[in-house]
N, C-alpha and C. Protein backbone atom coordinates (compact mmCIF):
# COMPACT_ATOMS: atom_id res chain seq x y z
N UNK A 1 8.74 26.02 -33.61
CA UNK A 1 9.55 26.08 -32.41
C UNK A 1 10.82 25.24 -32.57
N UNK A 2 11.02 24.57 -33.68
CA UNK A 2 12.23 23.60 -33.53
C UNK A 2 13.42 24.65 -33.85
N UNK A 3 14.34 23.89 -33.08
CA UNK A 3 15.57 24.47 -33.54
C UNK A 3 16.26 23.86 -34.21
N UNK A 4 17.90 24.44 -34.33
CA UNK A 4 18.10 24.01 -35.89
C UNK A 4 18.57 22.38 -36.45
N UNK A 5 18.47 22.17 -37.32
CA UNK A 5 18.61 20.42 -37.60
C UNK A 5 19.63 19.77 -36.89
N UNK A 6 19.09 18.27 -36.58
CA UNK A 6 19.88 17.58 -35.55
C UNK A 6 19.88 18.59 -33.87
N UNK A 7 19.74 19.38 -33.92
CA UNK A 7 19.40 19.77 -32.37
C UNK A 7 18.41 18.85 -31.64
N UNK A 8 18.73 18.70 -29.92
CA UNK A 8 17.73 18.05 -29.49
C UNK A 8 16.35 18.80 -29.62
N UNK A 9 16.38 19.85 -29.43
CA UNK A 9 14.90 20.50 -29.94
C UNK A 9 14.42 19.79 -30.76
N UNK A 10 14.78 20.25 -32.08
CA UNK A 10 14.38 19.64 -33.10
C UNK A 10 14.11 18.31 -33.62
N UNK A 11 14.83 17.56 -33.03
CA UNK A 11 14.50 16.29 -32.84
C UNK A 11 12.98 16.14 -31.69
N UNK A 12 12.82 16.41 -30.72
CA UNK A 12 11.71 16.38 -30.05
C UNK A 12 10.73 16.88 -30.50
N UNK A 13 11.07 17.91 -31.32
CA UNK A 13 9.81 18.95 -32.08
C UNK A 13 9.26 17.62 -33.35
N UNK A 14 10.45 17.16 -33.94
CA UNK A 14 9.92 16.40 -34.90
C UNK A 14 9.59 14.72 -34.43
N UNK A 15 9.61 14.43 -33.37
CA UNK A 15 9.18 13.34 -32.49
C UNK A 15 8.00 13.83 -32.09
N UNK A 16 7.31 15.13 -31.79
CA UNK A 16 5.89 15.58 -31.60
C UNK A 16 5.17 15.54 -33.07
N UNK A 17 5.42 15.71 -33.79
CA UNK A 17 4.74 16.21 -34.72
C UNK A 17 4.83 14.74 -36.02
N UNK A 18 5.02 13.50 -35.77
CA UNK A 18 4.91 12.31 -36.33
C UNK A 18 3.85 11.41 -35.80
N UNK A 19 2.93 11.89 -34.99
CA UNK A 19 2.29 10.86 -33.89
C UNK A 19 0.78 11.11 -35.28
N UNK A 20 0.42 9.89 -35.12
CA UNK A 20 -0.79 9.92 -36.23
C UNK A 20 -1.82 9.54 -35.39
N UNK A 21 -3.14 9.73 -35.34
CA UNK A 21 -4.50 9.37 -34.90
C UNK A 21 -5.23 8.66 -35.46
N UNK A 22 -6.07 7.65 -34.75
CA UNK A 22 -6.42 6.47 -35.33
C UNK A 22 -7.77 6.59 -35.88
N UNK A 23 -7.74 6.08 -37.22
CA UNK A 23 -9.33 6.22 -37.71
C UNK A 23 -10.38 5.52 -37.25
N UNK A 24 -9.70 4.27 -36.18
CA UNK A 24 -11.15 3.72 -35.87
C UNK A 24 -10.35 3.28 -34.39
N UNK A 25 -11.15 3.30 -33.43
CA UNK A 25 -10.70 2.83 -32.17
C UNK A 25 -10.71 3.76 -31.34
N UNK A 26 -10.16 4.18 -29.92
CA UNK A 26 -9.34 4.90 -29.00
C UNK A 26 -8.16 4.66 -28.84
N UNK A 27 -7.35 5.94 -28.50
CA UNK A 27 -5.88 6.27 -28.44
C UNK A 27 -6.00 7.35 -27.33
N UNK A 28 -5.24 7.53 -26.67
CA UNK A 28 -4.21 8.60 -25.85
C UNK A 28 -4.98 9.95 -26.52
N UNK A 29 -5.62 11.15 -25.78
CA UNK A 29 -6.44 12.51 -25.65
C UNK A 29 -4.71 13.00 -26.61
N UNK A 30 -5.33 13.43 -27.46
CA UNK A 30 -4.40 14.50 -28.90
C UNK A 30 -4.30 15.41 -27.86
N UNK A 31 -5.18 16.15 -27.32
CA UNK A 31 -4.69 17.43 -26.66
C UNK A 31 -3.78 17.36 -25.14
N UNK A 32 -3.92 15.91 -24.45
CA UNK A 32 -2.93 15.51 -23.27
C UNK A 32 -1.87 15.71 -23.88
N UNK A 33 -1.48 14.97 -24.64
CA UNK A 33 -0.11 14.64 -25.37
C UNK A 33 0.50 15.86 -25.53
N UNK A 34 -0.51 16.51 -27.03
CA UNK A 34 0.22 17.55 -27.27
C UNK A 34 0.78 18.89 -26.15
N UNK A 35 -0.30 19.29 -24.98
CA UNK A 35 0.22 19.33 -24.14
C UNK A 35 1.25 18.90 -23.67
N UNK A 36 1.99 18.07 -23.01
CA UNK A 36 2.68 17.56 -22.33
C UNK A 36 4.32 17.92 -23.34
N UNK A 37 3.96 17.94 -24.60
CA UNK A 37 4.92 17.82 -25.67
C UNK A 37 5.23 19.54 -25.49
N UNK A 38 4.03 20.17 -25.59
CA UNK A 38 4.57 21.63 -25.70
C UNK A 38 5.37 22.17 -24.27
N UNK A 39 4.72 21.41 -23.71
CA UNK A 39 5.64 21.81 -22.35
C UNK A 39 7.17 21.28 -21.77
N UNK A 40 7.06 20.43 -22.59
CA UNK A 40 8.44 19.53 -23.01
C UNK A 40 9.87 21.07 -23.62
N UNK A 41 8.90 20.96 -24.67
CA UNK A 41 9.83 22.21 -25.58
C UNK A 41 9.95 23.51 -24.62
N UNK A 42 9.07 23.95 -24.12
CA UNK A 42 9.03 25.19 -23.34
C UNK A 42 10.16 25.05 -22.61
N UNK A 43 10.01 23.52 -21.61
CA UNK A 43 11.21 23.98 -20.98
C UNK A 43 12.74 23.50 -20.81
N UNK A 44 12.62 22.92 -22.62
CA UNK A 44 13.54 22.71 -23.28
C UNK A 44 14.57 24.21 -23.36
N UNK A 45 13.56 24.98 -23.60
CA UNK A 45 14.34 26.35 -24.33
C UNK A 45 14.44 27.50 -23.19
N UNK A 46 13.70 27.14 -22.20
CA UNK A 46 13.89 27.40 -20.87
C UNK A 46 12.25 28.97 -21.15
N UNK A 47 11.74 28.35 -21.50
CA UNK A 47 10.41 29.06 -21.21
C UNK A 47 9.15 29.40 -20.29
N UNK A 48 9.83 27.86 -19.55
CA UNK A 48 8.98 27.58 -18.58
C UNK A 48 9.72 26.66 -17.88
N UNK A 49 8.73 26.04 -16.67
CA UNK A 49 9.55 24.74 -16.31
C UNK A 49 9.02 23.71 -16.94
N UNK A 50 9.83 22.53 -16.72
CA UNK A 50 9.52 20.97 -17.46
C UNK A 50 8.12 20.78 -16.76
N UNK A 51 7.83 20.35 -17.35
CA UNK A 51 6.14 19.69 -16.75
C UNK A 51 6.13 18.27 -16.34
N UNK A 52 7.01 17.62 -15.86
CA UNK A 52 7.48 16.94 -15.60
C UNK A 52 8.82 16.01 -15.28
N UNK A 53 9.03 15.52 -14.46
CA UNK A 53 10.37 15.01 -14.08
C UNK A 53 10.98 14.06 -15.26
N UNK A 54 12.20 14.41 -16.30
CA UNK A 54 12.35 13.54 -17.24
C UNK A 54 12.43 11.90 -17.04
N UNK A 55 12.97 11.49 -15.65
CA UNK A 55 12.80 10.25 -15.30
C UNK A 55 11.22 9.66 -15.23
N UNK A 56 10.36 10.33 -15.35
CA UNK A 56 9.00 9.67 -14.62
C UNK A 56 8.29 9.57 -16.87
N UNK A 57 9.36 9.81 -17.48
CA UNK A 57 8.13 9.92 -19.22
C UNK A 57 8.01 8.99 -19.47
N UNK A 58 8.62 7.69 -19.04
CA UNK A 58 8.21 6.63 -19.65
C UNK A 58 7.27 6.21 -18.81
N UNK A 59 6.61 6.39 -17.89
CA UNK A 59 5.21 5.76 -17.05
C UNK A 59 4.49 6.53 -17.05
N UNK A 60 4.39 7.71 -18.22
CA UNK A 60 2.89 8.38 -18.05
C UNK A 60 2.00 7.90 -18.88
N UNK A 61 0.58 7.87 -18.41
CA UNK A 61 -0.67 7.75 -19.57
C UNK A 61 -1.41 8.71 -19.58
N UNK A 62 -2.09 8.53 -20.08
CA UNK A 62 -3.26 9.49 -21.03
C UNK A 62 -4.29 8.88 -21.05
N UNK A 63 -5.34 10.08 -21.00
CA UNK A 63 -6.77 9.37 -21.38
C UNK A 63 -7.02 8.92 -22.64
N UNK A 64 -8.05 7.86 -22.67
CA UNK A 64 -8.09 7.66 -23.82
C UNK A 64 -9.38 7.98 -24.36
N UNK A 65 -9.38 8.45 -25.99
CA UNK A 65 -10.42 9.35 -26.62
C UNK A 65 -10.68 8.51 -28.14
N UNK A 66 -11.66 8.85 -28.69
CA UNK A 66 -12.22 8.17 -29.72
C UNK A 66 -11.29 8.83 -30.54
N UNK A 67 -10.71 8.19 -31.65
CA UNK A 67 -9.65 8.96 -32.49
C UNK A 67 -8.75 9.52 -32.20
N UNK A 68 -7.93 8.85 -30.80
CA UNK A 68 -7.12 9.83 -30.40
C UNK A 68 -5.05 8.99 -31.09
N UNK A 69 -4.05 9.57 -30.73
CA UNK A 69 -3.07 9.10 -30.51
C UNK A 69 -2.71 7.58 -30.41
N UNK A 70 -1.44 6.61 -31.45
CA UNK A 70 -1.58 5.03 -31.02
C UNK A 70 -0.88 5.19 -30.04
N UNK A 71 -1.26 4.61 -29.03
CA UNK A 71 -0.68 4.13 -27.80
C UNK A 71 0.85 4.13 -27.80
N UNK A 72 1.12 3.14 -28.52
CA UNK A 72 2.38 2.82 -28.25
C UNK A 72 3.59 3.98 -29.14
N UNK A 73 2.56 4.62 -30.16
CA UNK A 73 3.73 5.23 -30.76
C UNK A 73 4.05 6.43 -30.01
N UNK A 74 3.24 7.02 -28.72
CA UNK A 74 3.36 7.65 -27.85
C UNK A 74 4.13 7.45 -26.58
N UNK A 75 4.33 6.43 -25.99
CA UNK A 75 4.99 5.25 -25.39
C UNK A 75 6.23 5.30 -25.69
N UNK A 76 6.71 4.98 -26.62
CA UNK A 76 8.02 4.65 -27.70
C UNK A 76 8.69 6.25 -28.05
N UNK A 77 7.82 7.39 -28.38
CA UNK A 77 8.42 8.73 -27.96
C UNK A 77 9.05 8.78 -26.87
N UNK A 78 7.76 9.04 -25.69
CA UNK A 78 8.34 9.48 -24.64
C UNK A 78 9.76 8.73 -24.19
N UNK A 79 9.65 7.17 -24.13
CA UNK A 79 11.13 6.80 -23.90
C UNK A 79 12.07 7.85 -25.27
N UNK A 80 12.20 7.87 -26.18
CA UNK A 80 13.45 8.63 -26.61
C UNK A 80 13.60 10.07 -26.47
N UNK A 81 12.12 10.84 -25.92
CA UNK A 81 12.67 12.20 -25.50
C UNK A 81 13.19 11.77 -24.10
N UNK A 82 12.87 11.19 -22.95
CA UNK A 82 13.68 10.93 -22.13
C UNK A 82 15.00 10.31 -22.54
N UNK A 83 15.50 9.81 -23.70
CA UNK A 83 17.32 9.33 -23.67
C UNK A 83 17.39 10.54 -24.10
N UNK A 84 16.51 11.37 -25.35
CA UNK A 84 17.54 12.92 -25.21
C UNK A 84 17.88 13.86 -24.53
N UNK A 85 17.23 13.97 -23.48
CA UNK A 85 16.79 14.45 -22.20
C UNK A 85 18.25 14.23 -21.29
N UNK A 86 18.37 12.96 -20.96
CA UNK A 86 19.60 12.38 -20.35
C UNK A 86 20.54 12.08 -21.34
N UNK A 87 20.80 12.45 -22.93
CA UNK A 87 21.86 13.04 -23.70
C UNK A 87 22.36 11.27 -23.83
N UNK A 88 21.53 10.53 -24.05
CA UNK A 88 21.93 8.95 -24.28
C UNK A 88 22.09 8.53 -25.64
């Protein structure tokens, strides 16, 4: 789904697709996230609507799951798809 290099797409596409899962502990539900991410892009490209208000990405959480997503490197996304979002 990314579009072409240096696009904000593509940048968000490749800000989804860097998030690693933890071999021992709990992290953030892989499938919340990735959700939330695909719906990001959707209505990036106007596929759908946003699944959320870009102001509200930096205060969302996720459940947390055995092997799931690190916290913070999910955290630390969402703030920079929200500055690409608002073109910062």
């Amino acid at each position: 789904m990314a579009g072409p290099p240096g696009s904000d797409l593509h940048r968000v596409d490749k800000i989804r697709r860097s998030f690693e899962v933890r071999r021992f502990g709990s992290g953030y539900d892989p499938e919340q996230v990735d959700r939330l991410f695909d719906g990001i892009l959707g209505g990036m490209t106007g596929r759908g609507p946003m699944p959320v208000n870009p102001k509200d990405l930096d205060t969302l959480r996720f459940g947390l799951v055995p092997g799931g997503y690190f916290e913070a490197e999910v955290d630390a996304a969402l703030k920079d798809v929200q500055d690409i979002l608002f073109g910062r």
